[in-house]
C-alpha atoms as a PDB file:
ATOM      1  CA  UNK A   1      85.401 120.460 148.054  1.00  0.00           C
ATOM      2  CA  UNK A   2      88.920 120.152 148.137  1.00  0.00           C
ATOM      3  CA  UNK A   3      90.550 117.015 147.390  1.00  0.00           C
ATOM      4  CA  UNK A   4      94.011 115.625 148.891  1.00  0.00           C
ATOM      5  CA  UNK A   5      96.628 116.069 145.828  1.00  0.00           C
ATOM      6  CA  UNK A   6      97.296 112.358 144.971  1.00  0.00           C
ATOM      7  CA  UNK A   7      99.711 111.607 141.733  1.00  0.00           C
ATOM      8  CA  UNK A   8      99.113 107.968 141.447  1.00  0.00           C
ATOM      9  CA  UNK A   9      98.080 105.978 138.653  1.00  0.00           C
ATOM     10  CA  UNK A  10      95.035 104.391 138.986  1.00  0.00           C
ATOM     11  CA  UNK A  11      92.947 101.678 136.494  1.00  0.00           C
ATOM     12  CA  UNK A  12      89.005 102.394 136.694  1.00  0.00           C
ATOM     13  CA  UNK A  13      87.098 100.816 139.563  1.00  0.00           C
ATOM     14  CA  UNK A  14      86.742  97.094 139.283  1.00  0.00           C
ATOM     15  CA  UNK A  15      84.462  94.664 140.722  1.00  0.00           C
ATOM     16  CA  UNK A  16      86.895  92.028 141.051  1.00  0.00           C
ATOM     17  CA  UNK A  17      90.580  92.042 141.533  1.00  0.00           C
ATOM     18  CA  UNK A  18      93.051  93.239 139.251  1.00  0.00           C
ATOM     19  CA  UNK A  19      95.091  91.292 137.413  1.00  0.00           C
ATOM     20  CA  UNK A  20      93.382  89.678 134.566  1.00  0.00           C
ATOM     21  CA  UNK A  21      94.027  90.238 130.681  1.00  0.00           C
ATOM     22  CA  UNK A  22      92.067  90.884 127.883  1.00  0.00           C
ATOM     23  CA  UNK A  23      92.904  90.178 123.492  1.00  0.00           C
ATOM     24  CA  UNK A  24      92.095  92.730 121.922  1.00  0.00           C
ATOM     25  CA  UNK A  25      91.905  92.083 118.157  1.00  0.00           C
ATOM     26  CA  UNK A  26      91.254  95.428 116.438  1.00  0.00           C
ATOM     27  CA  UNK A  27      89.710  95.965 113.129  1.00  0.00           C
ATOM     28  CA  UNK A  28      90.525  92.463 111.553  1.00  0.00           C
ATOM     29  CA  UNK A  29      87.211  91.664 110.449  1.00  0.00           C
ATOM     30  CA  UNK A  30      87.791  93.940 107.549  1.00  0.00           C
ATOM     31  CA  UNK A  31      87.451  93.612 103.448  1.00  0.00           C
ATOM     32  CA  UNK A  32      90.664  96.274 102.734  1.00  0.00           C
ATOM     33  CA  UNK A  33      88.307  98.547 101.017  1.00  0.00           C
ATOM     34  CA  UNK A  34      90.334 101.587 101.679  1.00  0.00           C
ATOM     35  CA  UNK A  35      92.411 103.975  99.735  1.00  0.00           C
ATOM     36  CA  UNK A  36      96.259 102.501 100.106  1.00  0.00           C
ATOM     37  CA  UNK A  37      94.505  98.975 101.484  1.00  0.00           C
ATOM     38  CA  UNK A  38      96.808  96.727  99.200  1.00  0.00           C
ATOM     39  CA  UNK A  39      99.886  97.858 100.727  1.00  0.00           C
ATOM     40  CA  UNK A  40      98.718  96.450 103.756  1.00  0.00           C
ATOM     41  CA  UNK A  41      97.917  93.528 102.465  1.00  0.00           C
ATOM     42  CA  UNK A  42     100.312  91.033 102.972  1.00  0.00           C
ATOM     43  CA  UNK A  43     101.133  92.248 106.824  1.00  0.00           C
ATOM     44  CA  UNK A  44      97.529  91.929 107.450  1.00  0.00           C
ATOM     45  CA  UNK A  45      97.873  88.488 106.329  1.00  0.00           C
ATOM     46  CA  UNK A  46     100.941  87.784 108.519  1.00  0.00           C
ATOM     47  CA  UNK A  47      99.269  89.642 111.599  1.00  0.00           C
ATOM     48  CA  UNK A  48      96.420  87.718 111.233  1.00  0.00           C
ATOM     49  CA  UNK A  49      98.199  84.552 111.580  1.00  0.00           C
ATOM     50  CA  UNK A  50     100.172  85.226 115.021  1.00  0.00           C
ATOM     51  CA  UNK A  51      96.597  86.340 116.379  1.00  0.00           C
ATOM     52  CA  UNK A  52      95.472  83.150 115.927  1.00  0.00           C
ATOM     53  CA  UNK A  53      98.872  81.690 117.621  1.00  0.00           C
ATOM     54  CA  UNK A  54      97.822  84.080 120.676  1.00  0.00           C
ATOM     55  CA  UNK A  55      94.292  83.518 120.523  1.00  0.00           C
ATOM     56  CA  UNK A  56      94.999  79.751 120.742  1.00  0.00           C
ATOM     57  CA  UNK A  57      97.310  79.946 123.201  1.00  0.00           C
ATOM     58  CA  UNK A  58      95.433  82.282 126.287  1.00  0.00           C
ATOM     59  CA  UNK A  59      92.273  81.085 127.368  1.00  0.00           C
ATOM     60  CA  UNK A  60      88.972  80.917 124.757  1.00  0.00           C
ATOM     61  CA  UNK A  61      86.756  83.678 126.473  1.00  0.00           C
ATOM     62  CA  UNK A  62      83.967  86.418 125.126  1.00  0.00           C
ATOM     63  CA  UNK A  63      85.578  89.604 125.686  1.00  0.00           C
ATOM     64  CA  UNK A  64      82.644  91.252 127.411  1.00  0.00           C
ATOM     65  CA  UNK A  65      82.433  95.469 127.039  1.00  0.00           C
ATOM     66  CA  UNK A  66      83.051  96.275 130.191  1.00  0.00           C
ATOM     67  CA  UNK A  67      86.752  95.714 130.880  1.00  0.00           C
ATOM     68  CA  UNK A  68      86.676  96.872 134.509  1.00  0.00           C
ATOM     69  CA  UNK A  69      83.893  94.618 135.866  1.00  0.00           C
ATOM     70  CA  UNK A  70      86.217  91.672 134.711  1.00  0.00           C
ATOM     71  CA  UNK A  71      88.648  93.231 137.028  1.00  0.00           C
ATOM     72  CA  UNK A  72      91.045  93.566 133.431  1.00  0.00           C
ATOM     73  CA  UNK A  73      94.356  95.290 134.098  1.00  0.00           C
ATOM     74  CA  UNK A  74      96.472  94.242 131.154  1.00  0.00           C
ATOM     75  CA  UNK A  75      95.676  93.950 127.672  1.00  0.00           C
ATOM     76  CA  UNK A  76      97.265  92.511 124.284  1.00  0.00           C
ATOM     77  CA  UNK A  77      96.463  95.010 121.740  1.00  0.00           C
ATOM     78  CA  UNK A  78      96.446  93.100 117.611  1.00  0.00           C
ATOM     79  CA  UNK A  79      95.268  94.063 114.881  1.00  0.00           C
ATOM     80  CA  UNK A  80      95.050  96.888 111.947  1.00  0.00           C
ATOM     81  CA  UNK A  81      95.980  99.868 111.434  1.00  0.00           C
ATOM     82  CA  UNK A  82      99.067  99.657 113.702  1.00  0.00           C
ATOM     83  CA  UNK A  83      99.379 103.890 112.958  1.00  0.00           C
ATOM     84  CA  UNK A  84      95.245 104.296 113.563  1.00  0.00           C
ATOM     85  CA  UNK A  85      92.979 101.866 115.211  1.00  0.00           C
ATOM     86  CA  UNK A  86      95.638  99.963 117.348  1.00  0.00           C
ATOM     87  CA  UNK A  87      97.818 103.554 118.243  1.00  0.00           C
ATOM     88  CA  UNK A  88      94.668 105.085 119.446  1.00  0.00           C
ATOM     89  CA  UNK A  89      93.515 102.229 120.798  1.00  0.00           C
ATOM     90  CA  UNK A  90      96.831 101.760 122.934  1.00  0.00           C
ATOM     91  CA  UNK A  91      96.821 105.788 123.949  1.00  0.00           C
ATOM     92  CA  UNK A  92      93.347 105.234 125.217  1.00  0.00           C
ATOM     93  CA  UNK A  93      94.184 102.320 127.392  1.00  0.00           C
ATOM     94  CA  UNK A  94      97.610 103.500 128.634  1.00  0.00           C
ATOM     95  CA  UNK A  95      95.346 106.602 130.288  1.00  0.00           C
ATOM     96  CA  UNK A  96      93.406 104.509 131.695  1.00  0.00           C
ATOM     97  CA  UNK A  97      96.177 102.717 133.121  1.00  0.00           C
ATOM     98  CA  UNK A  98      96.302  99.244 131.619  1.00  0.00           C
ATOM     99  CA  UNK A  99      99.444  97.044 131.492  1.00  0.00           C
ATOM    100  CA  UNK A 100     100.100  97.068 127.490  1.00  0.00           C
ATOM    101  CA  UNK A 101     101.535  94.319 124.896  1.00  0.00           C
ATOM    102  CA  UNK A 102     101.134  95.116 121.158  1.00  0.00           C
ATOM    103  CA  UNK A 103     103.066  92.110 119.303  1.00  0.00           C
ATOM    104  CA  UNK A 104     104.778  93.718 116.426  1.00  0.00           C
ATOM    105  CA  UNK A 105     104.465  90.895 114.564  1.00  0.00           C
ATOM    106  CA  UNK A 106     100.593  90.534 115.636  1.00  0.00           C
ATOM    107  CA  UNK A 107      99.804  93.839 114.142  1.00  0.00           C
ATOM    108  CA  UNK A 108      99.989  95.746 110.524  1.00  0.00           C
ATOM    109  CA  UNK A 109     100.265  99.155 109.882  1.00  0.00           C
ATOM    110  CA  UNK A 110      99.471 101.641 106.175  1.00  0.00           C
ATOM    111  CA  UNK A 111     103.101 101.360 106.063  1.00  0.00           C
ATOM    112  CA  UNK A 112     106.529  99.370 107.199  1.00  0.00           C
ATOM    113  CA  UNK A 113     107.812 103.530 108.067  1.00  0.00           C
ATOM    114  CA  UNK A 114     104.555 104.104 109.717  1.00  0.00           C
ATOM    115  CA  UNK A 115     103.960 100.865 111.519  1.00  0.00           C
ATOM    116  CA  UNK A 116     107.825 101.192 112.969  1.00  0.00           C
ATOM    117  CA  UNK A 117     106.603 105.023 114.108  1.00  0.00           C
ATOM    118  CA  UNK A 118     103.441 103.910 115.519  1.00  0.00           C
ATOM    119  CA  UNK A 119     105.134 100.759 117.761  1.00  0.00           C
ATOM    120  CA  UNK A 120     108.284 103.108 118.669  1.00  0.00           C
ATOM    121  CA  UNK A 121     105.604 105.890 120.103  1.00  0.00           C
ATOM    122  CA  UNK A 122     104.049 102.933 122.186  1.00  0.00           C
ATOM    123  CA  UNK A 123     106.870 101.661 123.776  1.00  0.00           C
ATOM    124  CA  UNK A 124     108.125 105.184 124.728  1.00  0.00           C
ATOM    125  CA  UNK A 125     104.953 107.174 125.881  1.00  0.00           C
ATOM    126  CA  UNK A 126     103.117 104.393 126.331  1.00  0.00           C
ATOM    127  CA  UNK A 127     104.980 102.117 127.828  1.00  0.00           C
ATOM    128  CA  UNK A 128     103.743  99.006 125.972  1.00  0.00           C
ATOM    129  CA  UNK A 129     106.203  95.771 125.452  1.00  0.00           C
ATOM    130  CA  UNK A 130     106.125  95.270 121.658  1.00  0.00           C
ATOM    131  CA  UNK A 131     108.255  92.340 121.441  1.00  0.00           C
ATOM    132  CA  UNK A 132     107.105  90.193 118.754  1.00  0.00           C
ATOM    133  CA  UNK A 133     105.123  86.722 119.885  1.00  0.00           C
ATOM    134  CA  UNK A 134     107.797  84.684 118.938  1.00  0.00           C
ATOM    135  CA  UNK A 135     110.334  85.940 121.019  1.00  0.00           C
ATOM    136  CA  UNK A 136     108.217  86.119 124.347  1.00  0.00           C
ATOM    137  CA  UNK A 137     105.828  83.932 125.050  1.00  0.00           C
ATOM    138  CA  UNK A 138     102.407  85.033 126.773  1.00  0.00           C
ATOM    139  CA  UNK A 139     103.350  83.561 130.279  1.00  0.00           C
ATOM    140  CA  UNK A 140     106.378  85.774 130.122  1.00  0.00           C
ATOM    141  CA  UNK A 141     104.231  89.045 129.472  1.00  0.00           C
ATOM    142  CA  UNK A 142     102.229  88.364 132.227  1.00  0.00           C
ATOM    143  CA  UNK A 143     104.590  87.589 135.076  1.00  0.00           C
ATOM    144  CA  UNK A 144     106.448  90.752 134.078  1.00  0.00           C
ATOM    145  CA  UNK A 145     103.352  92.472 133.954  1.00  0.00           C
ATOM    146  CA  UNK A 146     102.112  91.492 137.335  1.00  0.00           C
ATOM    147  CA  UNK A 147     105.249  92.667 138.737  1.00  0.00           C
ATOM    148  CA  UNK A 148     105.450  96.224 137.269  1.00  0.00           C
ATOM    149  CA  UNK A 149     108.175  95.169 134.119  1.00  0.00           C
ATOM    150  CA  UNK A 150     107.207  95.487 130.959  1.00  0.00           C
ATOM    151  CA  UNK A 151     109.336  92.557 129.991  1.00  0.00           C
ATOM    152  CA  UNK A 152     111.493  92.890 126.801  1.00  0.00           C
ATOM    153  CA  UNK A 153     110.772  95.934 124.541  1.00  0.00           C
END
């Protein structure tokens, strides 16, 4: 069966509206056990403190499995490795066609050269806002989400 040729994005199917956003903190929960682990160290330990600024300011809410049924279209990607877990992470979710924000100061990469590769490869395939949290403030992200901006990069 033929279908009509149609080159619009489109999110996965939803049972409620659009529009909602999801922290996601990746990999934190980790004991640096890891061949080159140290080096990440000390941006791990500054990541880990703007999550909690973000965490505490958007709403306390389990972040259920299933994105889609929460009618999820943006998400705020945080966490380690910025050049591993969070890149892939962010390529996964930018084909699926969710509004991205990965703080650059709410992530850590292997390296300061690698975590600068991995956030410049988001913002330019990706399309994700990496503005750090404390020059844009959550409210910000998501009224230029909402409206198709990505806000500052």
């Amino acid at each position: 069966m033929d279908r009509p040729q149609d080159d619009t994005a489109s999110a996965p199917a939803r049972d409620q509206a659009a529009g909602r956003t999801a922290l996601l903190i990746i990999d934190m929960i980790n004991d640096l056990d890891f061949p080159d682990a140290e080096m990440m160290r000390e941006a791990a330990g500054a990541a880990a403190e703007r999550i909690a600024y973000i965490r505490d300011e958007a709403e306390r809410a389990n972040l259920p499995v299933l994105l889609p049924k929460l009618g999820v279209s943006r998400l705020i990607l945080t966490g380690m490795a910025t050049d591993i877990c969070v890149l892939f992470t962010a390529a996964d979710a930018h084909m699926r066609d969710y509004a991205l924000w990965v703080p650059e100061d709410a992530v850590a990469g292997t390296s300061r050269e690698r975590q600068r590769w991995a956030l410049e490869l988001m913002r330019q395939s990706m399309k994700a806002t990496t503005t750090a949290t404390t020059e844009m403030t959550l409210d910000h992200w998501f009224a230029a989400a909402a409206t198709g901006g990505a806000g500052p990069q």
